[in-house]
Protein backbone atom coordinates (compact mmCIF):
# COMPACT_ATOMS: atom_id res chain seq x y z
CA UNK A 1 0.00 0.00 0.00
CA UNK A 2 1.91 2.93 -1.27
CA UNK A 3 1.09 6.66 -0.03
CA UNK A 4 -0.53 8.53 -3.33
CA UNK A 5 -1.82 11.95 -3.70
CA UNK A 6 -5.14 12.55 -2.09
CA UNK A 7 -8.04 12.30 -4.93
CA UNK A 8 -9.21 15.48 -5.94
CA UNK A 9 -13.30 15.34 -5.64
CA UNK A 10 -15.45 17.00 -8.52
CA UNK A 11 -11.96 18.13 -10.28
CA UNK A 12 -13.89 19.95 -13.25
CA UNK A 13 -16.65 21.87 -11.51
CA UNK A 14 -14.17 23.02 -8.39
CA UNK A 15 -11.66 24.08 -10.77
CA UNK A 16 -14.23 26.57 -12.27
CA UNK A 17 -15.65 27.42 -9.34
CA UNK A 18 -12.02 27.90 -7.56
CA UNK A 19 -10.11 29.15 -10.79
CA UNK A 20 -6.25 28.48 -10.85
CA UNK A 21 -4.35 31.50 -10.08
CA UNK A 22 -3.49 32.84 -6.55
CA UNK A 23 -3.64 36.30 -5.28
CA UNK A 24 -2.77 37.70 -1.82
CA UNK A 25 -4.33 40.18 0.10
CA UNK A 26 -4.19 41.76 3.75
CA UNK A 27 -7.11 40.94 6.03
CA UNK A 28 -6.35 43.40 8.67
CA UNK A 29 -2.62 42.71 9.94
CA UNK A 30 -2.70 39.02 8.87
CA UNK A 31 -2.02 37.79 5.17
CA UNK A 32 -4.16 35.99 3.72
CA UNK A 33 -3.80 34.16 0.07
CA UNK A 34 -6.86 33.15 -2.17
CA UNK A 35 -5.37 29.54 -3.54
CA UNK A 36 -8.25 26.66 -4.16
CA UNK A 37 -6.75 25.17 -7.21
CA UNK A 38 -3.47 23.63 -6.03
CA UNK A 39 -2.56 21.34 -3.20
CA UNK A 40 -4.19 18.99 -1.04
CA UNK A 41 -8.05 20.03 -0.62
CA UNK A 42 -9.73 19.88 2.51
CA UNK A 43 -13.14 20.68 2.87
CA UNK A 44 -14.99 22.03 6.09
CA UNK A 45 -18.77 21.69 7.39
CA UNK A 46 -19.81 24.67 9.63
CA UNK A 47 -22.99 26.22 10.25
CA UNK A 48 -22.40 29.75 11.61
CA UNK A 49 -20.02 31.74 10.03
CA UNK A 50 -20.06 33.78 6.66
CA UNK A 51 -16.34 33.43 6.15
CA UNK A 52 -13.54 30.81 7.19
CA UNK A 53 -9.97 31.10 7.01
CA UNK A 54 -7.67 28.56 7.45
CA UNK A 55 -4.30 28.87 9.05
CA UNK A 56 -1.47 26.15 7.63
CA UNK A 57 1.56 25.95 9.74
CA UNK A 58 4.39 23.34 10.51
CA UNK A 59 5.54 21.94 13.91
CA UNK A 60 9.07 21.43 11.96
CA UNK A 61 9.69 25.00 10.55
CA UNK A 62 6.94 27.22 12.54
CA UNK A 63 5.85 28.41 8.70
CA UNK A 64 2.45 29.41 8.21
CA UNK A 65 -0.08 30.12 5.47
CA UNK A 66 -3.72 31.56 5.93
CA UNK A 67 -5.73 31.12 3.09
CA UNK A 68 -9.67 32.12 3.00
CA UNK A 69 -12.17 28.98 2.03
CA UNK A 70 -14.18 29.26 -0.14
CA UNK A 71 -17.89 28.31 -0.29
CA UNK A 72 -18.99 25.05 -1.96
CA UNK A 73 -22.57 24.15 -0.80
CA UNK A 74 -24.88 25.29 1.34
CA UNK A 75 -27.35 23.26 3.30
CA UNK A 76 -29.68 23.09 6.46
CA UNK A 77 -27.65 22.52 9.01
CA UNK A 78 -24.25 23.74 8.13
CA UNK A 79 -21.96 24.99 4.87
CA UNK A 80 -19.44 23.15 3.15
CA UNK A 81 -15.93 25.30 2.45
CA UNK A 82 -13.00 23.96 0.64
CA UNK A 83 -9.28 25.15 0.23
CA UNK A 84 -5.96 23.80 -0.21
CA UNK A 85 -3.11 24.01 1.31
CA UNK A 86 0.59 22.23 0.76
CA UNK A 87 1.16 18.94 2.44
CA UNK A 88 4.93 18.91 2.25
CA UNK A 89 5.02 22.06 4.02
CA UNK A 90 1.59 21.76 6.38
CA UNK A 91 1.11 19.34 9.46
CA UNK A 92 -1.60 21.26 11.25
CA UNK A 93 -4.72 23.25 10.58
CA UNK A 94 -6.56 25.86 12.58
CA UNK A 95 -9.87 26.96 11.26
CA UNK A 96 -11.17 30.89 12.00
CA UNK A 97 -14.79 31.32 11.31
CA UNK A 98 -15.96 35.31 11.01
CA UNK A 99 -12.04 36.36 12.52
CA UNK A 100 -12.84 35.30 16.08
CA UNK A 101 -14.31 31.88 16.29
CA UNK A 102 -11.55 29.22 15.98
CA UNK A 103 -11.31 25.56 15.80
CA UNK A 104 -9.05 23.26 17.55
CA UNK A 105 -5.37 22.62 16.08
CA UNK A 106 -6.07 19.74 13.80
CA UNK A 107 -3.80 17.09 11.73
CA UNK A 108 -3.02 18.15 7.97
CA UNK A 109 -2.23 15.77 5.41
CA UNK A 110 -3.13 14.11 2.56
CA UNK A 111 -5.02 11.22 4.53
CA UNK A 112 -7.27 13.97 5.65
CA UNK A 113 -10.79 14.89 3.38
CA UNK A 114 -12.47 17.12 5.64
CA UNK A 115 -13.43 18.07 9.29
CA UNK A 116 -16.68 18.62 10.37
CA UNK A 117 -16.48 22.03 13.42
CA UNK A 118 -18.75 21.56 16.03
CA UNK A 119 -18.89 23.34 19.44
CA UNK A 120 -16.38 22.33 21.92
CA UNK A 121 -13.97 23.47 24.49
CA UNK A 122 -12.02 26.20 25.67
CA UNK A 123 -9.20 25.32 23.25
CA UNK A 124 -11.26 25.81 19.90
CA UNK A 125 -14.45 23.95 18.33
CA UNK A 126 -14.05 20.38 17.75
CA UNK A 127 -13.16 18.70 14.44
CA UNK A 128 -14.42 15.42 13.19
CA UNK A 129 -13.14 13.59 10.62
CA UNK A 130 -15.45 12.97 7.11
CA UNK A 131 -15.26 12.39 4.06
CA UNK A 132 -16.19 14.64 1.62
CA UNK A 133 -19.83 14.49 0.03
CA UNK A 134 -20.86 11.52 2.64
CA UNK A 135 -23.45 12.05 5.69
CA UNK A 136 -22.77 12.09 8.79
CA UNK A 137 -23.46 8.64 10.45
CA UNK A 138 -23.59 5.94 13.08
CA UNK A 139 -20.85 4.14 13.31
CA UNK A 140 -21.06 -0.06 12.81
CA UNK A 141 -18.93 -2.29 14.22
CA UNK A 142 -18.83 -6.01 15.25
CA UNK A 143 -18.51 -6.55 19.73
CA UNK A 144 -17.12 -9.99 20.48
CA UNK A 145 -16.13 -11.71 24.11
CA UNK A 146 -13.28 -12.77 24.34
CA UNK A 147 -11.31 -15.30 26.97
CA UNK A 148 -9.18 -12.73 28.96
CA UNK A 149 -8.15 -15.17 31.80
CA UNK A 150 -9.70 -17.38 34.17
CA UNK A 151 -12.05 -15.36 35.69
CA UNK A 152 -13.31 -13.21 33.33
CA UNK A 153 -13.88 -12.27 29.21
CA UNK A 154 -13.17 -9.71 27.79
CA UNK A 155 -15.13 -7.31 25.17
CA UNK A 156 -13.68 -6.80 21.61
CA UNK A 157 -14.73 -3.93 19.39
CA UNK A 158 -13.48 -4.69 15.48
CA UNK A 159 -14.80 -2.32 12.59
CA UNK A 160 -14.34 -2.78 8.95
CA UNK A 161 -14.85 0.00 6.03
CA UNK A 162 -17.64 -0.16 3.68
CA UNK A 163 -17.02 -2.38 1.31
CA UNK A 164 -15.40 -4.89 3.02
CA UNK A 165 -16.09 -8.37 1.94
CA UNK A 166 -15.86 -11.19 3.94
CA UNK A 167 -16.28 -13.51 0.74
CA UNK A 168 -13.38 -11.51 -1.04
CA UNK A 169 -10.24 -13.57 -0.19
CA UNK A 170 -7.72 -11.74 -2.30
CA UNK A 171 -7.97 -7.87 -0.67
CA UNK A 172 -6.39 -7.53 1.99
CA UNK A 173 -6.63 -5.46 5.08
CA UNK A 174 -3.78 -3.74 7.59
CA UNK A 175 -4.88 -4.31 11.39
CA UNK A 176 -4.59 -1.66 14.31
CA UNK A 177 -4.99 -3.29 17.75
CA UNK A 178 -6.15 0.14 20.17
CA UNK A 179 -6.66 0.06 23.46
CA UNK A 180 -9.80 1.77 25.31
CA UNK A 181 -11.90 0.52 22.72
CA UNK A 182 -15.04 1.63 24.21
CA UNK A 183 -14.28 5.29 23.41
CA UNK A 184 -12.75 5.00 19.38
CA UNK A 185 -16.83 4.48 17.35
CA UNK A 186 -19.69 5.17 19.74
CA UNK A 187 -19.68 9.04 20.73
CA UNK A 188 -22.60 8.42 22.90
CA UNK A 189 -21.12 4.92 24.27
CA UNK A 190 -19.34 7.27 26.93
CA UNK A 191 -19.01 10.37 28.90
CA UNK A 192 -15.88 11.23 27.80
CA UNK A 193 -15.99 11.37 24.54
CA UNK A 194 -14.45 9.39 21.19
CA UNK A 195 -11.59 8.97 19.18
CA UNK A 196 -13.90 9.07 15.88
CA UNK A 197 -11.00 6.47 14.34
CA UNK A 198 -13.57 5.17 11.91
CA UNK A 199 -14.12 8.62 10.42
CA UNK A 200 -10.35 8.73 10.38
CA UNK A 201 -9.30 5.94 8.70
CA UNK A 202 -12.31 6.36 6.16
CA UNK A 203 -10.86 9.29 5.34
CA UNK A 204 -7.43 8.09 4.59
CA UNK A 205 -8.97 5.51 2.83
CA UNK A 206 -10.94 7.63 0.17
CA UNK A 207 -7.16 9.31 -0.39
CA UNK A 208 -5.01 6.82 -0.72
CA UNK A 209 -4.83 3.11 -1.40
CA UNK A 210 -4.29 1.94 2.32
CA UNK A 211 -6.95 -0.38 3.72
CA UNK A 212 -7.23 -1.23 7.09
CA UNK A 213 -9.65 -2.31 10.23
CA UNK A 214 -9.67 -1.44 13.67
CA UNK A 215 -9.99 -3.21 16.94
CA UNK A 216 -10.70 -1.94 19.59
CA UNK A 217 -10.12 -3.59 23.62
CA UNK A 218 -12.62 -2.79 25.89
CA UNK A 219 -11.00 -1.15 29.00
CA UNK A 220 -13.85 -0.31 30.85
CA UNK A 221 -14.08 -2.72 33.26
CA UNK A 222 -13.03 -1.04 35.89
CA UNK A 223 -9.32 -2.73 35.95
CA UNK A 224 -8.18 -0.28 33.51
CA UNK A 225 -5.65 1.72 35.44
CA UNK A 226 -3.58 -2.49 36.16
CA UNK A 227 -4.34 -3.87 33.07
CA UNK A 228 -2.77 -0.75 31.08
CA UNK A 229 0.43 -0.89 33.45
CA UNK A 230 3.12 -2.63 32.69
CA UNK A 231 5.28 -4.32 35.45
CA UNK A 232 8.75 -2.51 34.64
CA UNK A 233 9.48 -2.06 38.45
CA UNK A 234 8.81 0.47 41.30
CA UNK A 235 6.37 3.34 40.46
CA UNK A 236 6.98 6.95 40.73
CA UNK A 237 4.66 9.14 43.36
CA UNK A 238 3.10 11.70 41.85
CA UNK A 239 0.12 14.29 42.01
CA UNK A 240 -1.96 12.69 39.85
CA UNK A 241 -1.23 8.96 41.00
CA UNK A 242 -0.70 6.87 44.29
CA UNK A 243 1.21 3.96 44.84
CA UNK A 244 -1.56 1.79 44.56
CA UNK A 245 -3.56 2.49 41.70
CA UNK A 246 -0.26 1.16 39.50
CA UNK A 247 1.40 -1.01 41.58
CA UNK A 248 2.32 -4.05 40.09
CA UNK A 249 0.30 -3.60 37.11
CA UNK A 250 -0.96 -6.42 35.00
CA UNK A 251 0.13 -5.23 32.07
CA UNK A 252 1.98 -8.56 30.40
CA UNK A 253 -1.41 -10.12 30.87
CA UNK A 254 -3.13 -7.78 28.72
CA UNK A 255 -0.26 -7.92 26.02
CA UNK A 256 -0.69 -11.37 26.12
CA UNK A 257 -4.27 -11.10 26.11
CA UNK A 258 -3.79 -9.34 22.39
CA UNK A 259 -0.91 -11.28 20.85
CA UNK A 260 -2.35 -14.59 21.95
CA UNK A 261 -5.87 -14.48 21.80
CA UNK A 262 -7.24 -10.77 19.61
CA UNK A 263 -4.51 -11.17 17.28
CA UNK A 264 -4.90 -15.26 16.46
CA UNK A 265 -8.81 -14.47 15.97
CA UNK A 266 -8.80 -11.32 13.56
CA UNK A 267 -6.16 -13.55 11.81
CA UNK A 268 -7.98 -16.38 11.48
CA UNK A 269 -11.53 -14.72 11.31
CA UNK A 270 -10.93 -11.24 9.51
CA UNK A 271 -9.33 -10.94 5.61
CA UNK A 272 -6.42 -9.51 6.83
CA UNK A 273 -2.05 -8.96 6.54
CA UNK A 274 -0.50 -11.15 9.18
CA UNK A 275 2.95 -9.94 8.87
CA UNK A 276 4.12 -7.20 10.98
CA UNK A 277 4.35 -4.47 8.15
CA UNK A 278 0.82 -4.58 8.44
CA UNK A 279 0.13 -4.29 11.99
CA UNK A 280 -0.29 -1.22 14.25
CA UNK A 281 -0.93 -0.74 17.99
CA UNK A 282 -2.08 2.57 19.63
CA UNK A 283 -3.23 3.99 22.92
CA UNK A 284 -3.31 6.98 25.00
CA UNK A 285 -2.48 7.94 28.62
CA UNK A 286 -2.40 4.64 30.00
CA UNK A 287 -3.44 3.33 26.79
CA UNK A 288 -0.02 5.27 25.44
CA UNK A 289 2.35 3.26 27.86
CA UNK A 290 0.70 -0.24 27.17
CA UNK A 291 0.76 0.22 23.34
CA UNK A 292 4.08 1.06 23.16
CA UNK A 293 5.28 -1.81 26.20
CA UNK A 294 3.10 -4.25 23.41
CA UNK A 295 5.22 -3.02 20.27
CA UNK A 296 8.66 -2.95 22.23
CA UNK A 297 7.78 -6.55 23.49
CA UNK A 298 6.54 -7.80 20.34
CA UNK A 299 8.54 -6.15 17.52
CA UNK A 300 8.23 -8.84 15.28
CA UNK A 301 4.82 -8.56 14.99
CA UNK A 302 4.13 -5.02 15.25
CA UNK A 303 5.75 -2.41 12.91
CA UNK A 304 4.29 0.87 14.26
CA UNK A 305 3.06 2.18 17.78
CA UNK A 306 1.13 5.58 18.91
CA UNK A 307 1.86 6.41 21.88
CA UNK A 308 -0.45 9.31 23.11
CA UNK A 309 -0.17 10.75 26.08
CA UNK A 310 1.58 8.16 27.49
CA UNK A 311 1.72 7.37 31.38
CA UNK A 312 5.70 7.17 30.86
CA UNK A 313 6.12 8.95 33.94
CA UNK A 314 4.82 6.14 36.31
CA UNK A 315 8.57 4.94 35.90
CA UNK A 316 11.95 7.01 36.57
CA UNK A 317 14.93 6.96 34.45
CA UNK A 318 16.71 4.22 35.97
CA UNK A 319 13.91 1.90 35.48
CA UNK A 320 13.30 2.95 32.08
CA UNK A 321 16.75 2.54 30.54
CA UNK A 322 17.09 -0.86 32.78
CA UNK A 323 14.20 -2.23 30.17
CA UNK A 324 15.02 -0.93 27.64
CA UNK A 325 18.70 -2.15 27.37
CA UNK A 326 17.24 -5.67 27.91
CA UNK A 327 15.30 -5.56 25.14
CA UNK A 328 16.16 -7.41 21.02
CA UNK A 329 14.88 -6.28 18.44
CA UNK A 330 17.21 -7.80 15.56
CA UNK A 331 16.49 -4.83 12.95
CA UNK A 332 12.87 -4.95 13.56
CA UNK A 333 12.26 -1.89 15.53
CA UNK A 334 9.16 -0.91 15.52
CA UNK A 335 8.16 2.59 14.69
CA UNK A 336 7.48 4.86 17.55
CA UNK A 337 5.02 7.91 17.59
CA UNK A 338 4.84 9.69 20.72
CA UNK A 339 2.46 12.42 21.03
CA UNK A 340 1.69 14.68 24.13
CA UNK A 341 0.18 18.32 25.01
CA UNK A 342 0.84 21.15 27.49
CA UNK A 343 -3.27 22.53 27.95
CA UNK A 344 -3.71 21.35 31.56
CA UNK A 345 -1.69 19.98 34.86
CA UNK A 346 -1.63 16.30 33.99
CA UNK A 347 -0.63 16.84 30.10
CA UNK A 348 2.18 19.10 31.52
CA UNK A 349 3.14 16.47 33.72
CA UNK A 350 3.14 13.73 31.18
CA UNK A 351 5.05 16.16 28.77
CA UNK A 352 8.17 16.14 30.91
CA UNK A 353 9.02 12.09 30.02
CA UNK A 354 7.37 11.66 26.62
CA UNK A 355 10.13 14.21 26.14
CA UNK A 356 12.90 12.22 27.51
CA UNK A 357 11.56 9.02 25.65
CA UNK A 358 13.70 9.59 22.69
CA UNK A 359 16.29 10.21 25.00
CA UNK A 360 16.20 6.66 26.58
CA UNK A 361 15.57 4.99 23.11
CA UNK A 362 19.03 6.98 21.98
CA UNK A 363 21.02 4.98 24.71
CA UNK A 364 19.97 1.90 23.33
CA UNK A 365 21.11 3.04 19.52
CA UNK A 366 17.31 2.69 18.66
CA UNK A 367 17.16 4.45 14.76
CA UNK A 368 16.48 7.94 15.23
CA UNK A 369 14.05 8.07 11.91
CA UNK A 370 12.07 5.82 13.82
CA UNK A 371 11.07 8.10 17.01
CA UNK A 372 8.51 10.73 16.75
CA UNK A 373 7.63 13.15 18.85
CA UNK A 374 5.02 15.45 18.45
CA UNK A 375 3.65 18.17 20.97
CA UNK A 376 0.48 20.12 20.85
CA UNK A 377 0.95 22.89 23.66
CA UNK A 378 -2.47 23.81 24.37
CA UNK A 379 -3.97 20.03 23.89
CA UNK A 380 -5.74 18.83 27.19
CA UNK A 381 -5.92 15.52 28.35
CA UNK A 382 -9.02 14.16 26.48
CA UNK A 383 -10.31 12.51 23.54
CA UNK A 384 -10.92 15.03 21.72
CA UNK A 385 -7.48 16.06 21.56
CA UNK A 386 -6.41 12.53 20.53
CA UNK A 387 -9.58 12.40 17.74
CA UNK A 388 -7.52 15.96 16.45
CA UNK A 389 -4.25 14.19 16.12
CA UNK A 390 -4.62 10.57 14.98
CA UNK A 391 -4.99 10.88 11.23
CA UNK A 392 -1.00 12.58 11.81
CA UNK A 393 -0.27 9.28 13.42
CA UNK A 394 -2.03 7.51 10.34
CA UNK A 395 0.29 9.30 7.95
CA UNK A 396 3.37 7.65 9.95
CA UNK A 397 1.83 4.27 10.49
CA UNK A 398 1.14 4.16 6.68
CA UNK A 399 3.70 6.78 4.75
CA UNK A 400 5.61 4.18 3.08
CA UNK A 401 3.82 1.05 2.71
């Protein structure tokens, strides 16, 4: 599955609509260039404001670009915009509606169609995924129980595109295993909100050649904060922990739980890759530190880990480097996407080791190319700041396939 330029939608009519040429002018003190007919489209759904501007900017080079959208459709509940903006240059999008009303900072890239802007918090309106032209709408996926040990089963979440054929041996599909799988489809399943990964990946999907599905673990049980914590030795105090809660976690059992028993069954069940080029895991928070203990344990059967907000505080330097030195990988380490944000106390506090991560994976001569770190300084800790990032950790996980 090899990256390829997003499609461009309705090529004929937006061209005439958009024209070709690109002009700048000043909107006040901020610059602002009219260019819809080059570069990677995106379109936007909003249902307020009379104009839109999107600001394009790098976390590599700080550059920026503001360019104004223009309109497309209108409807009932909401407009649809459209621009472009350059994907070799671009890895984030902010969205200004009438000069005041922004969106949250969003991933930019050519796995990304459009984002629908909805209220949200203090940090901007909330963006969620879609593709371009297509309602919005529920979510299906498939829930199976699995054996998780001797006492109890455990729920599995898997969802497959449209499209997918059960009967159709030949096309195959790439597999990421996420944890907290009650929060990635359902956005009423919880109170705190989802991931929207479906939306995501259909997205990517309708851009590029990539196929995948998605399954989700179901973390909650009520044994999430063990389960997610790997035993690596003693844990840190800290304000937002206690000795207790993370203590001897049971982590290894879950990892076992999805090498042993999820993966085997979407294997044998699911039309899918079973190499390790093909298979992802993710998580955040404590999600974040059990993904990436599952891909550093397993390397030769997963090739790329997102690591979001990871808990990689609960351990201190010495114990990190201690496991980390003990681990082979025998050229097959995995990829390593490490994500974090600065927006309230326990993202701060997080912040501090996902920064030294690289650090400890240096010691151990782990390939620089494959650690990356990316920071979002006013991201909270929440899902909606993990919805706003994943399709960047989709352009690692598949860039290159």
């Amino acid at each position: 599955m090899k990256k390829i330029l997003a499609c461009i939608l309705l090529l004929s009519i937006i061209t005439a609509l958009f024209g070709c040429g690109s002009d700048n002018k000043k909107d006040g003190d901020k610059k602002v260039t009219e260019n819809y007919g080059t570069g990677h489209k995106i379109y936007i759904r909003e249902g307020y404001s009379d104009k839109i501007t999107a600001t394009f900017f790098s976390t590599e080079s700080e550059e920026k670009e503001t360019v104004n959208l223009k309109l497309l459709k209108k409807g009932d509940d909401y407009n649809t915009y459209c621009c472009s903006g350059d994907t070799e240059k671009y890895d984030r999008v902010i969205f200004t509606g009438d000069d005041t009303d922004k969106s949250m900072e969003l991933a930019f890239n050519d796995y990304v169609n459009g984002y629908h802007l909805t209220a949200g918090s203090s940090q901007g309106n909330i963006g969620i995924p879609f593709v371009y032209d297509e309602e919005e709408k529920a979510i299906d996926y498939t829930t199976v129980s699995l054996k998780y040990n001797k006492d109890a089963n455990k729920k599995i979440f898997i969802w497959v595109p449209d499209g997918y054929d059960k009967n159709d041996k030949e096309t195959k599909y790439s597999v990421m295993y996420m944890c907290d799988g009650q929060n990635l489809f359902d956005k009423f399943a919880t109170t705190y909100g989802c991931w929207n990964v479906a939306e995501s990946a259909m997205s990517m999907m309708a851009n590029s050649s990539n196929k995948c599905i998605i399954v989700g673990i179901d973390d909650g049980d009520g044994n999430r904060d063990s389960e997610l914590t790997p035993n690596l030795g003693k844990v840190q105090k800290g304000d937002h922990m206690t000795h207790d809660e993370f203590e001897n976690g049971t982590g290894k059992e879950y990892c076992d739980f999805v090498i042993n028993t999820v993966m085997p069954y979407i294997n044998k069940n699911y039309n899918v890759y079973t190499d390790r080029e093909h298979t992802s895991v993710c998580g955040s928070s404590s999600g974040g530190i059990e993904a990436f203990y599952i891909g550093m344990e397993h390397p030769d059967k997963i090739s790329s880990i997102g690591a979001l907000s990871p808990a990689f505080m609960l351990y201190g330097d010495d114990v990190w480097n201690d496991y980390l030195k003990g681990l082979k990988f025998e050229g097959n380490e995995p990829l390593v996407y490490i994500y974090n944000g600065d927006g309230d106390s326990l993202e701060t506090s997080l912040m501090e080791y996902a920064k030294r991560m690289p650090t400890y994976l240096e010691k151990i001569n782990y390939p620089k190319d494959k650690v990356i770190l990316k920071e979002y300084k006013e991201a909270c800790h929440n899902e909606h700041f993990w919805r706003a990032i994943f399709p960047d950790f989709l352009k690692y996980t598949f860039e290159g396939d």
